[in-house]
PDB file of N, CA and C in Angstrom:
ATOM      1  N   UNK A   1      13.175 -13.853   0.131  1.00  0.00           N
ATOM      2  CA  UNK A   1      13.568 -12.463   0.237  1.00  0.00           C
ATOM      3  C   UNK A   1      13.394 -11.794  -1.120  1.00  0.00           C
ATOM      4  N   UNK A   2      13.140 -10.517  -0.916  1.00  0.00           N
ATOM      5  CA  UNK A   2      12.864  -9.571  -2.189  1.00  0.00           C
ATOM      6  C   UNK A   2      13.987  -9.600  -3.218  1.00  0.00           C
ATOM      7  N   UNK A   3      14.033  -9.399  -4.441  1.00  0.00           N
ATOM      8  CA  UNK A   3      15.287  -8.870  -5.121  1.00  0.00           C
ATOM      9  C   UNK A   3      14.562  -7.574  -5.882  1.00  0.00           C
ATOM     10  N   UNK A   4      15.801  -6.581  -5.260  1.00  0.00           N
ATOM     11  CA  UNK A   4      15.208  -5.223  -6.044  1.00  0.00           C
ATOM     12  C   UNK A   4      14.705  -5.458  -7.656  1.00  0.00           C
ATOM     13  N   UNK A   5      13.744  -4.342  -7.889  1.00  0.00           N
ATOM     14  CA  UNK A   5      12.915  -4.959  -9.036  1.00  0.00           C
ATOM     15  C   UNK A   5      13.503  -3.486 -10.132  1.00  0.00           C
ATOM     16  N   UNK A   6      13.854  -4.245 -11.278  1.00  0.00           N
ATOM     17  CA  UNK A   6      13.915  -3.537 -12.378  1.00  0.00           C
ATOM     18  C   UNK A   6      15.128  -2.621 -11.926  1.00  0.00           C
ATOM     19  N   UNK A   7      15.170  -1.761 -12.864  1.00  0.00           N
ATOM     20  CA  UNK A   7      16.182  -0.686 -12.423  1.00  0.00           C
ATOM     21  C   UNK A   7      16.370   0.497 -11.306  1.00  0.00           C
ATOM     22  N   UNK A   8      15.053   0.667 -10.994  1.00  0.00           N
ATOM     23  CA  UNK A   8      14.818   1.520  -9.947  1.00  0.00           C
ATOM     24  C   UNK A   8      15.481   0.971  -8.251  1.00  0.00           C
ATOM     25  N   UNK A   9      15.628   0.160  -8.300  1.00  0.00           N
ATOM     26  CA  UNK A   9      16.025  -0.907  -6.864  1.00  0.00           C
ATOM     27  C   UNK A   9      14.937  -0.425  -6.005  1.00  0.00           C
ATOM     28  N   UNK A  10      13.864  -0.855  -6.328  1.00  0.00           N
ATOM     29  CA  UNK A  10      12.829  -0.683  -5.394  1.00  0.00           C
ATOM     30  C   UNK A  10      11.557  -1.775  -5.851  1.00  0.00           C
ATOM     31  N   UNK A  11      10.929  -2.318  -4.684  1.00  0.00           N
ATOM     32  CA  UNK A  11      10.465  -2.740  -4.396  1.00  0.00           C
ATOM     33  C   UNK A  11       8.861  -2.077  -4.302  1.00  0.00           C
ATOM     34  N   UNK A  12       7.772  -2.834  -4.965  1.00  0.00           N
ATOM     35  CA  UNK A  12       6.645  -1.768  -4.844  1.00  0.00           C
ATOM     36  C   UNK A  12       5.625  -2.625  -4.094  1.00  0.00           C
ATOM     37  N   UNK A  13       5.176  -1.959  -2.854  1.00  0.00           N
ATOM     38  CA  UNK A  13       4.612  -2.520  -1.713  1.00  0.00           C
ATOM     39  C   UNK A  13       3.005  -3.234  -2.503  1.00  0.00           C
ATOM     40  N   UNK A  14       2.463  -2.577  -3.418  1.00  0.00           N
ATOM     41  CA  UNK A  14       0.801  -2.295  -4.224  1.00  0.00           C
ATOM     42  C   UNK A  14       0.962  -3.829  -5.187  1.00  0.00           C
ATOM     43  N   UNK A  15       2.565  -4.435  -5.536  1.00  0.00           N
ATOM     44  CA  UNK A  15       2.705  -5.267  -6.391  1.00  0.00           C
ATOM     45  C   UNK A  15       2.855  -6.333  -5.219  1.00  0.00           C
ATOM     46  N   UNK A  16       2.782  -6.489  -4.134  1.00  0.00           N
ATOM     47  CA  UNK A  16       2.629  -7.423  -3.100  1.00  0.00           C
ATOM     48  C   UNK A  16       1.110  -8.392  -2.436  1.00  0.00           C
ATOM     49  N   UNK A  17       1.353  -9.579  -2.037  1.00  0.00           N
ATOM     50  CA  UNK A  17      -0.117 -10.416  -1.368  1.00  0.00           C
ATOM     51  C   UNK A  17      -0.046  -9.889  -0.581  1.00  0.00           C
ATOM     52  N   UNK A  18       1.069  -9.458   0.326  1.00  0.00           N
ATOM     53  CA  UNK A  18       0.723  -8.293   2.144  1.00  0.00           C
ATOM     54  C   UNK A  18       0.209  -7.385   1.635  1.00  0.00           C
ATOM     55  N   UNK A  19      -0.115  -6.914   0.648  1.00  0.00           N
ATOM     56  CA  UNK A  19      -0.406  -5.223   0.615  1.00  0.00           C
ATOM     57  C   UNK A  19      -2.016  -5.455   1.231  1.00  0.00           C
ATOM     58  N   UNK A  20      -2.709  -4.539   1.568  1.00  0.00           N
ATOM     59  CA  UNK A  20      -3.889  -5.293   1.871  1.00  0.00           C
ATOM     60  C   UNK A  20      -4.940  -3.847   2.226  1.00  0.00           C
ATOM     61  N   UNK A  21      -5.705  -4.173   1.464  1.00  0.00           N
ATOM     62  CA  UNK A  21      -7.206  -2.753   1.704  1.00  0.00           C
ATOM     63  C   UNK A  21      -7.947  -3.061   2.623  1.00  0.00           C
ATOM     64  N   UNK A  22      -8.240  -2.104   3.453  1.00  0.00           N
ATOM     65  CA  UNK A  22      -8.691  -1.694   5.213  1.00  0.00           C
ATOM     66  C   UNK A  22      -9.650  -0.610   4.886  1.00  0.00           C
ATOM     67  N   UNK A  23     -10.825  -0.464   5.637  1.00  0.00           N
ATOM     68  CA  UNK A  23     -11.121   0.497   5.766  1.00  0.00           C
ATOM     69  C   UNK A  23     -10.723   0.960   7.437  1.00  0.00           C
ATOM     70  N   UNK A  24     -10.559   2.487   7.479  1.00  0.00           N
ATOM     71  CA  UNK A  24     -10.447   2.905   8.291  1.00  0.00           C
ATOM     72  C   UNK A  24     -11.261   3.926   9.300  1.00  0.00           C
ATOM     73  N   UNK A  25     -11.959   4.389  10.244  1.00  0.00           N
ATOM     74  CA  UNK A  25     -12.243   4.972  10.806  1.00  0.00           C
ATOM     75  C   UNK A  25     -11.502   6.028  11.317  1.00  0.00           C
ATOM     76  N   UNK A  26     -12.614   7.564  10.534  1.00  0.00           N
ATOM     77  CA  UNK A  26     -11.776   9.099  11.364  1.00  0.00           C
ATOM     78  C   UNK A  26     -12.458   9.436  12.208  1.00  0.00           C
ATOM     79  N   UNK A  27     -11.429  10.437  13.243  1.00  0.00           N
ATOM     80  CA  UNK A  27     -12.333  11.126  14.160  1.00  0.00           C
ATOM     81  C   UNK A  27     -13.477  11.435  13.969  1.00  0.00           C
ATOM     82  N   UNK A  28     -14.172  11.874  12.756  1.00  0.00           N
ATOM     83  CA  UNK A  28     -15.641  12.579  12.469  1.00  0.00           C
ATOM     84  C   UNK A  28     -16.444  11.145  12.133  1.00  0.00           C
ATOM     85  N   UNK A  29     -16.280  10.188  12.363  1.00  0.00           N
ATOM     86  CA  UNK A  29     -16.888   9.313  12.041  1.00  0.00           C
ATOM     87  C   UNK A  29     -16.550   8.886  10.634  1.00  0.00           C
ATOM     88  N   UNK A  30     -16.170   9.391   9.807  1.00  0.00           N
ATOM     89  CA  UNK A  30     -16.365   8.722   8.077  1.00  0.00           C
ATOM     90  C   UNK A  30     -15.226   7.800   7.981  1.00  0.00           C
ATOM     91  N   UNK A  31     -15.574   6.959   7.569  1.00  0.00           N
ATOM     92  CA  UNK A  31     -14.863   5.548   6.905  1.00  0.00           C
ATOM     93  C   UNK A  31     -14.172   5.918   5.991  1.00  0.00           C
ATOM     94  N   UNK A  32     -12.624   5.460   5.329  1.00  0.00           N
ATOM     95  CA  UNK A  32     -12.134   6.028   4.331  1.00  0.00           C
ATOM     96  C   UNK A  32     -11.224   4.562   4.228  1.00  0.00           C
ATOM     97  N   UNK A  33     -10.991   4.184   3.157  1.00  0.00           N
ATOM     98  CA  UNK A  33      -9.498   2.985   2.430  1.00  0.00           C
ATOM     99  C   UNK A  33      -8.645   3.671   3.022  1.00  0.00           C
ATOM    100  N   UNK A  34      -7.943   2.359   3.797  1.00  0.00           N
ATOM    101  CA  UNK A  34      -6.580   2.949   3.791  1.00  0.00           C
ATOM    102  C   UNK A  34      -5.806   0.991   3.164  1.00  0.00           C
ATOM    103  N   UNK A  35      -4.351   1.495   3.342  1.00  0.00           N
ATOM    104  CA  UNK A  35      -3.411   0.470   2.847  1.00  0.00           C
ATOM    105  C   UNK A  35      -2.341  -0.176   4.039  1.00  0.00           C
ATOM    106  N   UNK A  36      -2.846  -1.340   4.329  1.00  0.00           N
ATOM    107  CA  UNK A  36      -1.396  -2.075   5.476  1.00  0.00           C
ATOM    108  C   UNK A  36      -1.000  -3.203   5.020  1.00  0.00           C
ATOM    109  N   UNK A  37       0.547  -3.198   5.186  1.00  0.00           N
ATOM    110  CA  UNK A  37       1.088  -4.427   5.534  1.00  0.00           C
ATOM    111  C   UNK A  37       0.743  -5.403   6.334  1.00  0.00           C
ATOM    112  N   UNK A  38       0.380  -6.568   5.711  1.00  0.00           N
ATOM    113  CA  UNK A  38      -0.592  -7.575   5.933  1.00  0.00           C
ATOM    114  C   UNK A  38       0.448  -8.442   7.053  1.00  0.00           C
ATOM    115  N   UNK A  39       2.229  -8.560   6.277  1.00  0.00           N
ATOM    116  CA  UNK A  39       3.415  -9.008   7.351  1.00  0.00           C
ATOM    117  C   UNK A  39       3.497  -7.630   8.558  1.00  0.00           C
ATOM    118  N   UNK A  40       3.392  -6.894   8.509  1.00  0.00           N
ATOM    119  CA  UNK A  40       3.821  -5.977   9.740  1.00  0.00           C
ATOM    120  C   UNK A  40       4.984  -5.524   9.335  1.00  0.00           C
ATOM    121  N   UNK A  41       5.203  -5.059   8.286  1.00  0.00           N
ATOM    122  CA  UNK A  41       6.503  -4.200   7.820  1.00  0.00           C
ATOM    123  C   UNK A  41       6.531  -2.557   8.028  1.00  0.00           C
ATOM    124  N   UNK A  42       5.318  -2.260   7.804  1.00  0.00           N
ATOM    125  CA  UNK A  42       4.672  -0.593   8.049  1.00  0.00           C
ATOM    126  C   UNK A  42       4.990  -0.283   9.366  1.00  0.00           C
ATOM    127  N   UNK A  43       6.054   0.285   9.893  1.00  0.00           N
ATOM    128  CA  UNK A  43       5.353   0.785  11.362  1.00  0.00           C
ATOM    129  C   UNK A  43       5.874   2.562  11.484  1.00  0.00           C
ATOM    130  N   UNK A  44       5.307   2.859  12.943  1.00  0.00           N
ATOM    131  CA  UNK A  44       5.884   4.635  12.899  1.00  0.00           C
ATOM    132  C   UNK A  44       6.483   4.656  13.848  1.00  0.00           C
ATOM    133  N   UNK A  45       7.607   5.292  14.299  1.00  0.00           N
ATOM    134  CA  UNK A  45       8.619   5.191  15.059  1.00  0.00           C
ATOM    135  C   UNK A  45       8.385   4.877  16.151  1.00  0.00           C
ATOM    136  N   UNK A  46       7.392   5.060  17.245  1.00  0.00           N
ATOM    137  CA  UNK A  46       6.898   4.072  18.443  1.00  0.00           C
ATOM    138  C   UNK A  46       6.606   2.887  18.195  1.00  0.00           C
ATOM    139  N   UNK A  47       6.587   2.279  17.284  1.00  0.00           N
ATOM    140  CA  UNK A  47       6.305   1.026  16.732  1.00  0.00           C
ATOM    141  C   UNK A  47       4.855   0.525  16.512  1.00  0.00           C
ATOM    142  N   UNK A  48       3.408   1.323  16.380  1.00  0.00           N
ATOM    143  CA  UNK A  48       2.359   1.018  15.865  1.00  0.00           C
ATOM    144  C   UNK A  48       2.555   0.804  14.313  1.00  0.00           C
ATOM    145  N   UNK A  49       1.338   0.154  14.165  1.00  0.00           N
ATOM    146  CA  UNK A  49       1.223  -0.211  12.457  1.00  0.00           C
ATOM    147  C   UNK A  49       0.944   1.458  12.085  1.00  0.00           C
ATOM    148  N   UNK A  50       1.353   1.381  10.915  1.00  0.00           N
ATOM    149  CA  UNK A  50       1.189   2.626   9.818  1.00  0.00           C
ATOM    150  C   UNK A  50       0.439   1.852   9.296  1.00  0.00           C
ATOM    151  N   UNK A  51      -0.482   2.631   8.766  1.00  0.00           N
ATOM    152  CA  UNK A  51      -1.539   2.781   7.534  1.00  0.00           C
ATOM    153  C   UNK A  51      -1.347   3.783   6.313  1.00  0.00           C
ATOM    154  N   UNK A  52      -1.463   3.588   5.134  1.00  0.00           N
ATOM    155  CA  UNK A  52      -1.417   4.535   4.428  1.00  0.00           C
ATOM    156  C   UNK A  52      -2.434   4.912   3.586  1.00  0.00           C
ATOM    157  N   UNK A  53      -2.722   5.654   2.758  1.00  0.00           N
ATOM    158  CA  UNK A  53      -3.869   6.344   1.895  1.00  0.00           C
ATOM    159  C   UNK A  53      -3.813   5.470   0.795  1.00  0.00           C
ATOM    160  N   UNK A  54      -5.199   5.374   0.329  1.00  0.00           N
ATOM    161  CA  UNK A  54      -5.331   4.167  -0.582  1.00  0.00           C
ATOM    162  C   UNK A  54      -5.026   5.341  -2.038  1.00  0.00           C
ATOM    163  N   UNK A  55      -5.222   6.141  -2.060  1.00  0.00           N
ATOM    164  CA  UNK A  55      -5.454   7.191  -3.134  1.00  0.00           C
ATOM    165  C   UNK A  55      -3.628   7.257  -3.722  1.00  0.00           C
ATOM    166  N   UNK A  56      -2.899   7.010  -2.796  1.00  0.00           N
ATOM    167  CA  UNK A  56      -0.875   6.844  -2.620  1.00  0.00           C
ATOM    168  C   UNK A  56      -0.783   5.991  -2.733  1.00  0.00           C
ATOM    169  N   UNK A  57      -0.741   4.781  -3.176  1.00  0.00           N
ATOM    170  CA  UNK A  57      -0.332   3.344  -2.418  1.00  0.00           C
ATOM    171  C   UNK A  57       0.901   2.784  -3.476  1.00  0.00           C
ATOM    172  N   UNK A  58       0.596   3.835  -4.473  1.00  0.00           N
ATOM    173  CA  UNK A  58       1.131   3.370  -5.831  1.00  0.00           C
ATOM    174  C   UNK A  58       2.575   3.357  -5.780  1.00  0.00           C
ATOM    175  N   UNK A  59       2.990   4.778  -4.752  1.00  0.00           N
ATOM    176  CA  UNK A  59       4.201   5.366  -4.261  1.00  0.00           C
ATOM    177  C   UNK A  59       5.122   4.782  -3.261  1.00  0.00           C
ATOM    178  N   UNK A  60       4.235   3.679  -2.736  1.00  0.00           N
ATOM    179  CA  UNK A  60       4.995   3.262  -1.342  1.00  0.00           C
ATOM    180  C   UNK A  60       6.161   2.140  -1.730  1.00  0.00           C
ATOM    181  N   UNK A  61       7.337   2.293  -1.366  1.00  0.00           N
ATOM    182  CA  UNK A  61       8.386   0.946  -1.881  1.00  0.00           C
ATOM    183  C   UNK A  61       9.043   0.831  -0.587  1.00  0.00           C
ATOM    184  N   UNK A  62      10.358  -0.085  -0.339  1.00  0.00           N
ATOM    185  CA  UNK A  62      11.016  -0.259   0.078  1.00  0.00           C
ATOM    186  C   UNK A  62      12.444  -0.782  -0.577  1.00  0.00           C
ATOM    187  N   UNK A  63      13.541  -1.016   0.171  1.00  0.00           N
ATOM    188  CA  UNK A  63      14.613  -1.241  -1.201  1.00  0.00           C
ATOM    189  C   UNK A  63      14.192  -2.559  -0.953  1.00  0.00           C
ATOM    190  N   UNK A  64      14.328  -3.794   0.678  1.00  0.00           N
ATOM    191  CA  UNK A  64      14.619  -5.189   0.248  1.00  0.00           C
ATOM    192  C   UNK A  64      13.183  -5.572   1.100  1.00  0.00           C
ATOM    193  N   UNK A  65      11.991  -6.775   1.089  1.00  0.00           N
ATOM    194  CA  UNK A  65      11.499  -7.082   1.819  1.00  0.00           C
ATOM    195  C   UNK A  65      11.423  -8.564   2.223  1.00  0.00           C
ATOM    196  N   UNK A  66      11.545  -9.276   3.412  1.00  0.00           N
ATOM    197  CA  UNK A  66      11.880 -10.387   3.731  1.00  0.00           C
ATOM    198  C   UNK A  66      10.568 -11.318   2.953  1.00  0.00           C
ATOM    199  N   UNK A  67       9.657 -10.072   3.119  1.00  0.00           N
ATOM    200  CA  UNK A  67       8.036 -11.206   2.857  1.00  0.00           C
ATOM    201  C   UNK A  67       7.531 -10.638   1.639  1.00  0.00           C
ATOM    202  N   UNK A  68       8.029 -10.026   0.625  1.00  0.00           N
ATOM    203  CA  UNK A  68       7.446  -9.778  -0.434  1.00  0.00           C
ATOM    204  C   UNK A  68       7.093 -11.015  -1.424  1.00  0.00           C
ATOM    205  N   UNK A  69       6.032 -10.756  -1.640  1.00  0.00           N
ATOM    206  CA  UNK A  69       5.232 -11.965  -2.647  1.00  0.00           C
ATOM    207  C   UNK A  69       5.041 -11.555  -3.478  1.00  0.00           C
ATOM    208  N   UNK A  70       5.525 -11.272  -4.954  1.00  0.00           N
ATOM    209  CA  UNK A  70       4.762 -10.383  -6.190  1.00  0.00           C
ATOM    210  C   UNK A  70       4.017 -10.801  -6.626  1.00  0.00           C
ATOM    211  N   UNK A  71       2.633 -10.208  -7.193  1.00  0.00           N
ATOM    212  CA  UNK A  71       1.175 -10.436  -7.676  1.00  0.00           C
ATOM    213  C   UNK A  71       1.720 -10.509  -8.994  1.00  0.00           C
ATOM    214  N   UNK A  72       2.396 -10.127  -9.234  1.00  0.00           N
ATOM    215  CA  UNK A  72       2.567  -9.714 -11.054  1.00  0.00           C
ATOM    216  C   UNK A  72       3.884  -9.102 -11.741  1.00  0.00           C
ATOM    217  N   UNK A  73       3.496  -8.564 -12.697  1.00  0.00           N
ATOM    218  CA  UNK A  73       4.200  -8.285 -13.516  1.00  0.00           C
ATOM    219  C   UNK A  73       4.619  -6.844 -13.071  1.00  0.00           C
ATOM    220  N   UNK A  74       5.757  -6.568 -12.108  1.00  0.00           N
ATOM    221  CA  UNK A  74       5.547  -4.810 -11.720  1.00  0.00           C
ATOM    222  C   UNK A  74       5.372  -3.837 -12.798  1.00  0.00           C
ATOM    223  N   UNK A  75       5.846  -3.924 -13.900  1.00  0.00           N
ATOM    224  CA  UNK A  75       5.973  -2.629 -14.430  1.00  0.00           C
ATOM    225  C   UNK A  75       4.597  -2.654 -15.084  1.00  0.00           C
ATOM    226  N   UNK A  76       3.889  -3.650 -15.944  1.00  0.00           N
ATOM    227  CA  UNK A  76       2.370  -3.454 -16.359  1.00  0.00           C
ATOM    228  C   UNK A  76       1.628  -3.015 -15.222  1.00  0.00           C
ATOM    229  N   UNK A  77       1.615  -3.664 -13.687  1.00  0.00           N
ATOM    230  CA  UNK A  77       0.235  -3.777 -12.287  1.00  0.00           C
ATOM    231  C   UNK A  77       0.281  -2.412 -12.107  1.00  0.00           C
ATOM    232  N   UNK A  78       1.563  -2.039 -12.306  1.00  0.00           N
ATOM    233  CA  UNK A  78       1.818  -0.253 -11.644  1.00  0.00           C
ATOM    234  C   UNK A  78       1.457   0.695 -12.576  1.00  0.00           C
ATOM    235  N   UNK A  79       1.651   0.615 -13.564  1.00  0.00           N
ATOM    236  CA  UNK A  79       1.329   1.192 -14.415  1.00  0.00           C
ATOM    237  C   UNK A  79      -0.545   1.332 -14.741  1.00  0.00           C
ATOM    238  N   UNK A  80      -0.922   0.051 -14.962  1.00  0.00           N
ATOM    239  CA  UNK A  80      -2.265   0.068 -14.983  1.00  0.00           C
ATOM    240  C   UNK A  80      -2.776   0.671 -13.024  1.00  0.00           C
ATOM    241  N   UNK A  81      -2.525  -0.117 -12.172  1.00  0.00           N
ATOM    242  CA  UNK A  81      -2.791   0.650 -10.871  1.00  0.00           C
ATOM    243  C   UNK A  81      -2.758   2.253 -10.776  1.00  0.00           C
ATOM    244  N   UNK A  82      -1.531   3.242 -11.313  1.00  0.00           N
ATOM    245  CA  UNK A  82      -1.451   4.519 -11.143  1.00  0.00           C
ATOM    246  C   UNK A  82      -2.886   5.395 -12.049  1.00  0.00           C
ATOM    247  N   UNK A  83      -2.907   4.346 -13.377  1.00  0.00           N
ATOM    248  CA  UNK A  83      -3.981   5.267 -13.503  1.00  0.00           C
ATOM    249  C   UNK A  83      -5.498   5.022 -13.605  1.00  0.00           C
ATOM    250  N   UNK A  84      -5.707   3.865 -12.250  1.00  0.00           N
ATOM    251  CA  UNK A  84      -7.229   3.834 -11.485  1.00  0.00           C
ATOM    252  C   UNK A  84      -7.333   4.233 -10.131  1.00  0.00           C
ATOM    253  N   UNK A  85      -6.464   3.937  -9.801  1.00  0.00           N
ATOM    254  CA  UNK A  85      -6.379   5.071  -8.309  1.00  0.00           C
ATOM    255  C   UNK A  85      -7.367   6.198  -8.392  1.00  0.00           C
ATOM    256  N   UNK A  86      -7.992   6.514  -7.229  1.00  0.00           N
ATOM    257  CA  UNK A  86      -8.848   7.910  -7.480  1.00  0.00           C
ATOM    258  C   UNK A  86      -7.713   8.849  -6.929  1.00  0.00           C
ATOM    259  N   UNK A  87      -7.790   9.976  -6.729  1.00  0.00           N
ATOM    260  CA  UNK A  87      -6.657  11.544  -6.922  1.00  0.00           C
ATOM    261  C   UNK A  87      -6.892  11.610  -5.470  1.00  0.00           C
ATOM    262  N   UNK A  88      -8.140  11.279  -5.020  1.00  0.00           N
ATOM    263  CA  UNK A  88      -8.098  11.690  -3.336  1.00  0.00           C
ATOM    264  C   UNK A  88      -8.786  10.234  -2.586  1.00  0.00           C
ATOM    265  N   UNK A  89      -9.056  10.686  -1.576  1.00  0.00           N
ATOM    266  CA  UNK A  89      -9.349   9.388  -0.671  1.00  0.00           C
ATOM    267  C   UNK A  89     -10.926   9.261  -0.498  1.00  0.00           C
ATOM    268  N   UNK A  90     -11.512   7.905  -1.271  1.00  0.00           N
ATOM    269  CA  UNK A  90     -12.859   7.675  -1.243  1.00  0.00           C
ATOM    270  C   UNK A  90     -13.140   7.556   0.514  1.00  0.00           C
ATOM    271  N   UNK A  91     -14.467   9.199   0.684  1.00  0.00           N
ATOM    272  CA  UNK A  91     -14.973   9.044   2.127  1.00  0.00           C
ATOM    273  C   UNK A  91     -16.520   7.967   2.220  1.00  0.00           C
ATOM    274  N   UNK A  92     -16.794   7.233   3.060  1.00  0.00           N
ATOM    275  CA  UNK A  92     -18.073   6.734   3.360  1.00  0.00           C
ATOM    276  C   UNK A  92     -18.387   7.206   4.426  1.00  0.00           C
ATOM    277  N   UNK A  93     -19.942   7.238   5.190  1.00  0.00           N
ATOM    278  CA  UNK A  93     -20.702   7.702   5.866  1.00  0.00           C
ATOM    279  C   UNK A  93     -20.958   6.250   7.052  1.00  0.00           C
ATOM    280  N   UNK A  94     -20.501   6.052   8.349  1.00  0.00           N
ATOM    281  CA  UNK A  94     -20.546   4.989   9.325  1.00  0.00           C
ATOM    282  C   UNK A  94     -21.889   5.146   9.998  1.00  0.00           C
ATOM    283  N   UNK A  95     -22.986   4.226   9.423  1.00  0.00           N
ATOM    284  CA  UNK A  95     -23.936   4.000  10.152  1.00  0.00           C
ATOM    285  C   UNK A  95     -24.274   3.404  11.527  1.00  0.00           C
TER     286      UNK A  95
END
């Protein structure tokens, strides 16, 4: 089980092995990153998986998680992560 991290009591989903890069398919056809929980922790109130924007991912926490695995060191991964992130969401073209 998680123990809240640092002083913030939060948990950062991007410093996790579930965190996990997807591409996704939009209505118009273009492919875009998105971000899921690899355990199935993400969901939206009918209970499908949530996906989130890879361009955000930096933002996403929770306070406790049963399956959190930390990659690292949170406060350096996040720090270096916030500022390679691109500002918006890389689109591709689905051949």
């Amino acid at each position: 089980m998680s123990e809240e991290s640092g002083k913030t009591g939060k948990t950062y989903c991007a410093n996790c092995i579930n965190c996990k890069l997807v591409k996704a398919l939009t209505d118009d056809g273009v492919s875009i990153q998105k971000v899921r929980c690899d355990a199935g922790h993400w969901k939206k109130k009918l209970g499908e998986e949530k996906l989130y924007r890879y361009a955000t991912v930096a933002r996403r926490t929770m306070r406790l998680c049963p399956d959190y695995d930390e990659m690292g060191e949170p406060k350096a991964f996040m720090k270096e992560l916030k500022k390679t992130l691109p500002s918006k969401d890389d689109a591709y073209t689905v051949d």
